[in-house]
N, C-alpha and C. Protein backbone atom coordinates (compact mmCIF):
# COMPACT_ATOMS: atom_id res chain seq x y z
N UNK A 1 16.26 -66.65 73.85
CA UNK A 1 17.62 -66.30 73.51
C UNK A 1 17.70 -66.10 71.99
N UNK A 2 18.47 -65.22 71.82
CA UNK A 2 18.92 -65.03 69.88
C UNK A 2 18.63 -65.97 69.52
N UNK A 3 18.76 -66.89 68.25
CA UNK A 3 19.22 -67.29 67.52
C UNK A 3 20.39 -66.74 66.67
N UNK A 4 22.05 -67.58 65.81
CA UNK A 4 22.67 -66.84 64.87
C UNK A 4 21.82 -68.13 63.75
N UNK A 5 21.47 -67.47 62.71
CA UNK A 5 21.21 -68.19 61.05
C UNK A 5 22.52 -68.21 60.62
N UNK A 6 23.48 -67.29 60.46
CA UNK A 6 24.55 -67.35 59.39
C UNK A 6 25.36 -66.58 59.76
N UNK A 7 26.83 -66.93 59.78
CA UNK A 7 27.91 -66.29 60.18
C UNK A 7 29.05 -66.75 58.83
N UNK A 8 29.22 -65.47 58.36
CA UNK A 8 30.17 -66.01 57.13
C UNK A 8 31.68 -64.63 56.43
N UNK A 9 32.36 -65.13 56.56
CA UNK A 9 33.49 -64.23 56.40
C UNK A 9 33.33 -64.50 54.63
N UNK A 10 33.48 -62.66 54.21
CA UNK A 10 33.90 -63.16 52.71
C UNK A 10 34.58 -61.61 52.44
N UNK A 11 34.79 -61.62 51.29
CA UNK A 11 35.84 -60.40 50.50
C UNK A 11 34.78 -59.09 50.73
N UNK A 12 33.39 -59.04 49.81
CA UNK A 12 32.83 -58.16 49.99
C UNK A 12 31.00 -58.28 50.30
N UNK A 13 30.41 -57.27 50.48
CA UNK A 13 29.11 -57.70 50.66
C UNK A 13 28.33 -56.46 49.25
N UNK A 14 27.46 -57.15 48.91
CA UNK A 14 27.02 -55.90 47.65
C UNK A 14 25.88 -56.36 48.17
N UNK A 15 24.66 -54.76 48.12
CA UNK A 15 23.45 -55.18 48.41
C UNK A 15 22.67 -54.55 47.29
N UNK A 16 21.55 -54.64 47.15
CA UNK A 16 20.80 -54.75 45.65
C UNK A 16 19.93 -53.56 46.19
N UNK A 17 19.34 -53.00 45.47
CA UNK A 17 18.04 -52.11 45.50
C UNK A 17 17.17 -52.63 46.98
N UNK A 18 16.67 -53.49 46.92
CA UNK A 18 15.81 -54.17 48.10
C UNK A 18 16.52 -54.65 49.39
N UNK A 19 18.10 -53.86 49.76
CA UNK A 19 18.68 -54.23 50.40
C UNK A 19 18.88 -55.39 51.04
N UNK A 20 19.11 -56.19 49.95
CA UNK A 20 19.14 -58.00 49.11
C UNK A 20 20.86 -57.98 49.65
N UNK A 21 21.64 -58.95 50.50
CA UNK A 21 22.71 -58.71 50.28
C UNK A 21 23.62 -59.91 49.30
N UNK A 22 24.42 -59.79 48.67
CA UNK A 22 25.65 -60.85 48.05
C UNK A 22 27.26 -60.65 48.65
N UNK A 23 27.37 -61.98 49.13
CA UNK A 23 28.33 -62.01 49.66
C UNK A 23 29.16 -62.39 48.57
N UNK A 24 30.34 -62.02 48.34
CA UNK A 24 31.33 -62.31 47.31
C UNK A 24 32.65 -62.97 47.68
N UNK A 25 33.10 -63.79 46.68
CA UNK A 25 34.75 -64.99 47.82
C UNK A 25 34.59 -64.96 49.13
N UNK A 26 33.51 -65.81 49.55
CA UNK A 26 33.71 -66.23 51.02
C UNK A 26 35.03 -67.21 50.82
N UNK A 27 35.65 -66.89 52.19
CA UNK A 27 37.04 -67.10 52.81
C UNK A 27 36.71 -68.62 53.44
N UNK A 28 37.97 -68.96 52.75
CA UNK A 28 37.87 -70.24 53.23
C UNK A 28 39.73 -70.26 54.07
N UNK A 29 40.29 -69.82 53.55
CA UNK A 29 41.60 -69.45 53.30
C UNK A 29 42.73 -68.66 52.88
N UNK A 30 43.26 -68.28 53.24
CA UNK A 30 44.41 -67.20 52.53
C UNK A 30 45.83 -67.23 52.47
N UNK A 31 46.39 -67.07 51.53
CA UNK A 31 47.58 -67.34 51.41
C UNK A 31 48.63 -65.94 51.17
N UNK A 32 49.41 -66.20 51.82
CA UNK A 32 50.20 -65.19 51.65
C UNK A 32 51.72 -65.33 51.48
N UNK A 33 52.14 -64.66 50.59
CA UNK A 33 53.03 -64.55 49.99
C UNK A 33 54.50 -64.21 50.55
N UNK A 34 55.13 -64.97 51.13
CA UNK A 34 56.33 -64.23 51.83
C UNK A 34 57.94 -65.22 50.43
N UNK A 35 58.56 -64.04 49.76
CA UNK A 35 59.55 -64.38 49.58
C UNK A 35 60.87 -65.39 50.39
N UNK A 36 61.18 -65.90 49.50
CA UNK A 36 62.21 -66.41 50.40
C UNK A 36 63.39 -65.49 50.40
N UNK A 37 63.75 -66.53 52.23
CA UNK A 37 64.67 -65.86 53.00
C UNK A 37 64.32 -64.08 53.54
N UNK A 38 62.98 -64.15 53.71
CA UNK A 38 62.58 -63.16 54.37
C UNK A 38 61.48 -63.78 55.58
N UNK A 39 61.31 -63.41 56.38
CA UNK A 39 60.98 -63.52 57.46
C UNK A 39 59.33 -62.31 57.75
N UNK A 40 58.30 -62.89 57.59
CA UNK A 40 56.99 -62.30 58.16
C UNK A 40 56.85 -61.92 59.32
N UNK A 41 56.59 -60.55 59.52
CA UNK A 41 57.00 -59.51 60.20
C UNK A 41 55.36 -59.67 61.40
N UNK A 42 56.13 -60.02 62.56
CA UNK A 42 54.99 -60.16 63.71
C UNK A 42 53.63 -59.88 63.73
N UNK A 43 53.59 -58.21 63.20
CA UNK A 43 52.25 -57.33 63.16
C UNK A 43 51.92 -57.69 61.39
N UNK A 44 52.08 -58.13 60.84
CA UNK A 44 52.05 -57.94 59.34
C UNK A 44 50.38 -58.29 58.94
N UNK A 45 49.92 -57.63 58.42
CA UNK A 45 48.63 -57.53 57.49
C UNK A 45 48.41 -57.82 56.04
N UNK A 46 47.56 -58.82 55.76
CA UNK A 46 47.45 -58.61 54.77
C UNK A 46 46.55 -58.10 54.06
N UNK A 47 46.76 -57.05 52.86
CA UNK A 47 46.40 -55.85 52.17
C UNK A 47 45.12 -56.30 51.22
N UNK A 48 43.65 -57.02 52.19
CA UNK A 48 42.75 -57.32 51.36
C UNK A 48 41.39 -56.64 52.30
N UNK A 49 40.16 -56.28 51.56
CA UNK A 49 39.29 -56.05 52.61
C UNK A 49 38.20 -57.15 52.91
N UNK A 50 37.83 -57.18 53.77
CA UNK A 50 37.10 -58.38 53.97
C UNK A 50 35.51 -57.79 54.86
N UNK A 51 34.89 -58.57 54.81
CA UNK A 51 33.73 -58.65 55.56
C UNK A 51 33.25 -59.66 56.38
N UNK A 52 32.80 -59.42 57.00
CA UNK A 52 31.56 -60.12 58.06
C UNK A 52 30.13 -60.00 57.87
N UNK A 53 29.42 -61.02 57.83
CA UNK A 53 28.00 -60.87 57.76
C UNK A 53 27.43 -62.19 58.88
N UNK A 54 26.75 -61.35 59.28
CA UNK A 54 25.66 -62.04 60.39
C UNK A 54 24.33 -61.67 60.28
N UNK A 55 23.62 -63.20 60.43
CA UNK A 55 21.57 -62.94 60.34
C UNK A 55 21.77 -63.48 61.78
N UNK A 56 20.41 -62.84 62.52
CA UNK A 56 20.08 -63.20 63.61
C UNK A 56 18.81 -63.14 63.96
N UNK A 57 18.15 -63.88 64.56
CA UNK A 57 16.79 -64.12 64.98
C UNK A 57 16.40 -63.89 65.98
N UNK A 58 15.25 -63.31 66.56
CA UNK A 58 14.80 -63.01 67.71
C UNK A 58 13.26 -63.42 68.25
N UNK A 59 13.32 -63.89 69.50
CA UNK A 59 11.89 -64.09 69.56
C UNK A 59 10.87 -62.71 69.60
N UNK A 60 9.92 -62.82 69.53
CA UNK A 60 9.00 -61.25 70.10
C UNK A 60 9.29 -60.53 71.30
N UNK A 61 9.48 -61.25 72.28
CA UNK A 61 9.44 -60.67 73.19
C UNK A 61 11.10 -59.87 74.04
N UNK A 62 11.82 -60.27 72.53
CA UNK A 62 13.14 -59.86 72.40
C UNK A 62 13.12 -58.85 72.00
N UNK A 63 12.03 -58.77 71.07
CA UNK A 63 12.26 -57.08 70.15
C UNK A 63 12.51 -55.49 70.44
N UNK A 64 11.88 -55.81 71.84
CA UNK A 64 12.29 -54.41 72.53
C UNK A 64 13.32 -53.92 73.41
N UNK A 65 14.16 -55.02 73.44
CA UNK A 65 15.83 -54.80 74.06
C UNK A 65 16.80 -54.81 73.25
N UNK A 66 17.40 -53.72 73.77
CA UNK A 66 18.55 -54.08 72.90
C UNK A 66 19.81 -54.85 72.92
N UNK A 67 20.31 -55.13 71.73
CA UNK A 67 21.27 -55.85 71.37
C UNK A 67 22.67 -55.39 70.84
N UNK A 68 23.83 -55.65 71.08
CA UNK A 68 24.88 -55.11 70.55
C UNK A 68 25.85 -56.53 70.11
N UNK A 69 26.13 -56.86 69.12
CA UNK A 69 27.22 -57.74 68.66
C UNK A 69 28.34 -57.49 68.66
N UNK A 70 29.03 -58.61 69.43
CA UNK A 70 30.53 -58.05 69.29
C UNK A 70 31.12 -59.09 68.60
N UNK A 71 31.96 -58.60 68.14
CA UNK A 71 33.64 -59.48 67.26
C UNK A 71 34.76 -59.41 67.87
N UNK A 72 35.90 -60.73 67.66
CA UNK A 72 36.46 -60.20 68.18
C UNK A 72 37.74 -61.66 67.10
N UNK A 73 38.88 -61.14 66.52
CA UNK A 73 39.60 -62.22 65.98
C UNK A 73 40.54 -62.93 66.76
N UNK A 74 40.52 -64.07 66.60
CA UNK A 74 41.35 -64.59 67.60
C UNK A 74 42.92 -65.55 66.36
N UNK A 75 43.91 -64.76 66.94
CA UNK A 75 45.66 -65.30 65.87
C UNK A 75 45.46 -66.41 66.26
N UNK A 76 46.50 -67.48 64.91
CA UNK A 76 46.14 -69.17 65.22
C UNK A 76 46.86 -69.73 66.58
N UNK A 77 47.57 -69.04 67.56
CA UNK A 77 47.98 -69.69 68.92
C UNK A 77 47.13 -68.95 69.73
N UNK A 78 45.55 -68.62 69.86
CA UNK A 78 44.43 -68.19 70.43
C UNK A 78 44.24 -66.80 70.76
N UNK A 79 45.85 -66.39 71.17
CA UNK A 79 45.51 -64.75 71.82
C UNK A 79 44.85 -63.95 70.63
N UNK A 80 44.22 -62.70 71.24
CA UNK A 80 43.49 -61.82 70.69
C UNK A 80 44.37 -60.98 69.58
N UNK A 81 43.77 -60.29 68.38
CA UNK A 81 44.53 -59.89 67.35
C UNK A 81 43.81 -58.48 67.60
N UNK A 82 44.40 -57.36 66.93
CA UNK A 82 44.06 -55.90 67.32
C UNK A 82 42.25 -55.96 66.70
N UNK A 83 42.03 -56.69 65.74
CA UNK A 83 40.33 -56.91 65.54
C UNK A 83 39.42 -57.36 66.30
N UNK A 84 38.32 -55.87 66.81
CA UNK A 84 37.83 -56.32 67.83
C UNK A 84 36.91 -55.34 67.60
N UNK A 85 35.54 -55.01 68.00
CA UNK A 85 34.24 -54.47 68.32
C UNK A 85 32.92 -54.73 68.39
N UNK A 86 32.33 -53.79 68.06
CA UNK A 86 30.69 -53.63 68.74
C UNK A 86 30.09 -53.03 68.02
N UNK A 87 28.73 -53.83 67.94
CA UNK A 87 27.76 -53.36 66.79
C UNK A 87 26.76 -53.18 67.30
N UNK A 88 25.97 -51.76 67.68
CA UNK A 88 24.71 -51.71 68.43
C UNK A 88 23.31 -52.10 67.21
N UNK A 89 22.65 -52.82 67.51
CA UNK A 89 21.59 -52.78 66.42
C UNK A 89 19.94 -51.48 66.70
N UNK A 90 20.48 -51.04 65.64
CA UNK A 90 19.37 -49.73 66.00
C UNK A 90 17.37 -50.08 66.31
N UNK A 91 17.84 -51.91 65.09
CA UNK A 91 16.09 -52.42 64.81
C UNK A 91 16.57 -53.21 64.39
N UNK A 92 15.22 -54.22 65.16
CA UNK A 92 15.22 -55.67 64.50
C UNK A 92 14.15 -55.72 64.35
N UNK A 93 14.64 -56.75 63.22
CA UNK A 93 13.42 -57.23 62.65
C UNK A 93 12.32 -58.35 62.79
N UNK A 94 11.37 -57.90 62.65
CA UNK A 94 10.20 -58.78 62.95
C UNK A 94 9.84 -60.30 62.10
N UNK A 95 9.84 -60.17 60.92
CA UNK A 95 9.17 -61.57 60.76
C UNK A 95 10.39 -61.76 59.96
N UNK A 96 11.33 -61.26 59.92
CA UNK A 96 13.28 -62.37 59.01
C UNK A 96 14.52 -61.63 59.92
N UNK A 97 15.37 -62.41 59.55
CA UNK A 97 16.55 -62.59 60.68
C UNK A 97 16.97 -60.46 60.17
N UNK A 98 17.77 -60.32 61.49
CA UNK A 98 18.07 -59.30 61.43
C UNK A 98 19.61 -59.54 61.08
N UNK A 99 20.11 -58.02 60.04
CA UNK A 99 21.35 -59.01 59.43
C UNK A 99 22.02 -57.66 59.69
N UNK A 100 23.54 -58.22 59.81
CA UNK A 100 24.55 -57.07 59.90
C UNK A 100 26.11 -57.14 59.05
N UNK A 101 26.48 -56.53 58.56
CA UNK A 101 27.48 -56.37 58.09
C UNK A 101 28.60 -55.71 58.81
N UNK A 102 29.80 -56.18 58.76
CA UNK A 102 30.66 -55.35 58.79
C UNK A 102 31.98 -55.82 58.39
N UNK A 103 32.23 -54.02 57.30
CA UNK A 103 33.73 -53.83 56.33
C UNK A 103 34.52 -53.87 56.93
N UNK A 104 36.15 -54.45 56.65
CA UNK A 104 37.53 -54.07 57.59
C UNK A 104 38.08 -53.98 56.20
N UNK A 105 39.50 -53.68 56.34
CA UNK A 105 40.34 -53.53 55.79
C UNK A 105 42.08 -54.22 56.45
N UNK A 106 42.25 -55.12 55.93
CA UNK A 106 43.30 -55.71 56.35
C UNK A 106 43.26 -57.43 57.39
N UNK A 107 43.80 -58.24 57.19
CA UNK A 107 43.70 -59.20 57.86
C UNK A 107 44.98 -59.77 58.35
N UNK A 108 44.91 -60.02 59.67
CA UNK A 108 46.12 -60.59 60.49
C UNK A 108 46.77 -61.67 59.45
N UNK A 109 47.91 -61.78 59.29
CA UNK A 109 48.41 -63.45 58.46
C UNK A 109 49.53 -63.78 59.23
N UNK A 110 50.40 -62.86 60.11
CA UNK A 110 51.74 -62.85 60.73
C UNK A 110 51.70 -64.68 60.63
N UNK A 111 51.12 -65.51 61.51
CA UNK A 111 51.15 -66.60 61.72
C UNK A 111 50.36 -67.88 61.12
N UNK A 112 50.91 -68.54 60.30
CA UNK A 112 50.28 -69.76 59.65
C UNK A 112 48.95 -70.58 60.46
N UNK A 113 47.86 -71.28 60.49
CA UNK A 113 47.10 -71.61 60.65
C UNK A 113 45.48 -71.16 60.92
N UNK A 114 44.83 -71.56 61.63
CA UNK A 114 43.62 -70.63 61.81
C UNK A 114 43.14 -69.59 62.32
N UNK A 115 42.66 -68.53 62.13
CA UNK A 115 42.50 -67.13 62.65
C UNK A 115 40.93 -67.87 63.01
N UNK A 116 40.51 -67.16 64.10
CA UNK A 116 39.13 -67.66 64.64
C UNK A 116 38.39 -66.30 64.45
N UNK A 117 37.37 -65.84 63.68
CA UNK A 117 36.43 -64.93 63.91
C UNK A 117 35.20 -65.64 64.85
N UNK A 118 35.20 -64.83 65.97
CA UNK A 118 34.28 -65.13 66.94
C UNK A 118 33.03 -64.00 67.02
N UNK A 119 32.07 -64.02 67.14
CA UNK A 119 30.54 -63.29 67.63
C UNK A 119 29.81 -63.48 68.27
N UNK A 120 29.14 -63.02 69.09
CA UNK A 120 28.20 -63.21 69.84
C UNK A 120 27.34 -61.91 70.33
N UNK A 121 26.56 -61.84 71.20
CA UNK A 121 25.27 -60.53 71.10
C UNK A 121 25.58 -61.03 72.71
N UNK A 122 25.41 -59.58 73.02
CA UNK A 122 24.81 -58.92 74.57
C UNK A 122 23.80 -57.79 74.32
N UNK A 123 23.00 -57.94 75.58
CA UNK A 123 22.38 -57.03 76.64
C UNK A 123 22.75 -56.63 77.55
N UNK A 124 22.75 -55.03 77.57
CA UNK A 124 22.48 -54.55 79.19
C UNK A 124 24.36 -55.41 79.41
N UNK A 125 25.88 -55.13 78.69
CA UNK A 125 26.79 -55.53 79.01
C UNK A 125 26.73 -56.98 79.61
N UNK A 126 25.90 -57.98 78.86
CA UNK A 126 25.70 -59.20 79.50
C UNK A 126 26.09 -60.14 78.36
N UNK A 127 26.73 -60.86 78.10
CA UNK A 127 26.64 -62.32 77.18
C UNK A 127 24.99 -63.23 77.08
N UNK A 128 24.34 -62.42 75.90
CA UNK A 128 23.28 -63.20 75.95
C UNK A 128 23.00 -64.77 74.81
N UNK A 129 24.02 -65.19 74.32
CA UNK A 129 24.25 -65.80 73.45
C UNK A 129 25.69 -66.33 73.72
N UNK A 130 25.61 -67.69 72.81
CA UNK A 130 26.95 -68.50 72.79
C UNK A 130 28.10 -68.09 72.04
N UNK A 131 29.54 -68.22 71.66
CA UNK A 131 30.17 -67.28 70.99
C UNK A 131 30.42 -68.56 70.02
N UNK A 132 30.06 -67.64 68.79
CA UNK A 132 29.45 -68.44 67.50
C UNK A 132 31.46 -68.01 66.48
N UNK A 133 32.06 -68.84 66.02
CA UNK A 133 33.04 -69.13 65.13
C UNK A 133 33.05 -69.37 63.89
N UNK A 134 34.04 -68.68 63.16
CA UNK A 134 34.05 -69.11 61.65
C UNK A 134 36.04 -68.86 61.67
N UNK A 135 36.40 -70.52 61.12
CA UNK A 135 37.72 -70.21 61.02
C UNK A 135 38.19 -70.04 59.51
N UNK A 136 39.41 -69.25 59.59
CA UNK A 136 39.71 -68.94 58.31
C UNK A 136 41.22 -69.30 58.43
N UNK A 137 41.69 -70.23 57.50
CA UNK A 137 43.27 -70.92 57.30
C UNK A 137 44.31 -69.70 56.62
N UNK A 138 45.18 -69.35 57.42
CA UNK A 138 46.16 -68.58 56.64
C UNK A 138 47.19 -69.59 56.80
N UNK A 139 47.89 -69.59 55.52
CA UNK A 139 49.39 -70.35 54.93
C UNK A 139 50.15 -69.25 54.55
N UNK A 140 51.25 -69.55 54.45
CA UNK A 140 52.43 -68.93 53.70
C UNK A 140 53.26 -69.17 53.05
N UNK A 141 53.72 -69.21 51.58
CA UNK A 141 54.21 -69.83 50.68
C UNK A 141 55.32 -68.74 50.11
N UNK A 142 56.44 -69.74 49.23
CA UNK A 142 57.70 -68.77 49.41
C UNK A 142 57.26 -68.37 47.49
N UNK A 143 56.24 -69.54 46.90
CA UNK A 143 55.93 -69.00 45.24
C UNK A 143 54.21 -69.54 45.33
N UNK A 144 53.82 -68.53 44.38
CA UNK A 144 52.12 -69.54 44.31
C UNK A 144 52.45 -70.64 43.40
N UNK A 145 51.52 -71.39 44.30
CA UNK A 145 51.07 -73.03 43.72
C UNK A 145 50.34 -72.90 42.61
N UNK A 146 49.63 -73.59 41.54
CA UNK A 146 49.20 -73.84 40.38
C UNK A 146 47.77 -74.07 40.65
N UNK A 147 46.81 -73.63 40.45
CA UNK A 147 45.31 -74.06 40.59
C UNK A 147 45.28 -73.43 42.34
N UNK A 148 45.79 -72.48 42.59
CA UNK A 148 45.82 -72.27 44.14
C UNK A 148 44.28 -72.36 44.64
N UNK A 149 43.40 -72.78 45.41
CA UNK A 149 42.13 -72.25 45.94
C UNK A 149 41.84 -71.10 46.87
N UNK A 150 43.04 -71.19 47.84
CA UNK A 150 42.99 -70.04 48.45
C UNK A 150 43.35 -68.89 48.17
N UNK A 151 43.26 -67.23 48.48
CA UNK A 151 43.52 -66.04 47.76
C UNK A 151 44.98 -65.66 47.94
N UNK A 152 45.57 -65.37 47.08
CA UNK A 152 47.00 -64.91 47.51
C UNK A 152 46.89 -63.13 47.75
N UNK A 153 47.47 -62.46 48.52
CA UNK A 153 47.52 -61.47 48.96
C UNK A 153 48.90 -60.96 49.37
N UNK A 154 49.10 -59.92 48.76
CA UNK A 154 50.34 -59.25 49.17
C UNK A 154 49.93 -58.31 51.09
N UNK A 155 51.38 -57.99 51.73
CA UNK A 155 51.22 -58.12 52.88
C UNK A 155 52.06 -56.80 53.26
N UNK A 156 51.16 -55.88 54.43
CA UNK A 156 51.43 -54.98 54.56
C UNK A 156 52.20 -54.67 56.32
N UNK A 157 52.73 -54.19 56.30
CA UNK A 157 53.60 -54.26 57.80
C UNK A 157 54.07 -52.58 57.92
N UNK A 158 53.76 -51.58 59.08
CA UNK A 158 54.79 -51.06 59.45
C UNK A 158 56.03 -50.80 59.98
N UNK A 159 56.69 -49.71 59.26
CA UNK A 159 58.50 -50.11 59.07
C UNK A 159 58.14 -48.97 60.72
N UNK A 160 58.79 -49.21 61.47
CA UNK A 160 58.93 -48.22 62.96
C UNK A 160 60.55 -46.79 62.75
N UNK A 161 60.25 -46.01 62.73
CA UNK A 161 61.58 -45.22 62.64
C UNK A 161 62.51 -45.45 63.75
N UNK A 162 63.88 -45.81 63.33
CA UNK A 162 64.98 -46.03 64.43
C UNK A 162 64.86 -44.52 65.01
């Protein structure tokens, strides 16, 4: 079965000449900014891009099937958030973890507490692996706090035409 090495949500991924990667503000938390006496709008996003990075390991005799990773975010009262897909891996690698990235743009905040990024790998439309988690704390504050740790982010929502 797979192995996952590392599952880590952060702002961006930069990779070097030797396609070396750096992960940059891994997410621990996010804060978002709602004025008072306004009310955070159900679908609301907030206006940061973020990444995903996953290493994964394979035995040998894994190497010649393929694999597709999926994601999928889960809002802090569990149901599913519109973030969701599939990553076919074209090649893996032989003697170090096979690693994947992937860019979004925008992150669920509508609701205070933990957003669950979930992953896991299939075959052949099968669950071949356990579904591996990384939670990330969204708050909402009516001013930023002083020494904040988490990122503050302004928040994006569509207005619907009457």
């Amino acid at each position: 079965m797979p192995r996952l090495g590392s599952l880590l949500v952060c702002e961006k991924i930069i990779l070097d000449q030797q396609q070396k990667p750096s992960l940059i503000s891994i997410f621990q938390g996010i804060t978002a900014l709602v004025p008072q006496g306004q009310q955070m709008p159900k679908d609301a996003l907030g206006g940061t891009p973020w990444c995903i990075f996953c290493e994964w390991f394979f035995a040998e005799d894994e190497l010649t099937k393929m694999f597709e990773q999926v994601i999928e975010v889960l809002m802090p009262d569990g149901s599913p958030s519109l973030i969701k897909g599939r990553l076919t891996f074209q090649q893996l690698a032989k003697d170090q973890g096979t690693r994947s990235y992937v860019s979004m743009y925008g992150m669920p905040i509508a609701n205070p507490g933990f957003l669950t990024v979930n992953v896991w790998l299939e075959s052949e439309s099968v669950k071949v692996t356990d579904v591996f988690s990384y939670p990330v704390k969204i708050d909402h504050t009516t001013e930023p706090r002083p020494n904040e740790t988490a990122m503050i982010i302004p928040t994006l929502s569509q207005t619907k035409p009457k």
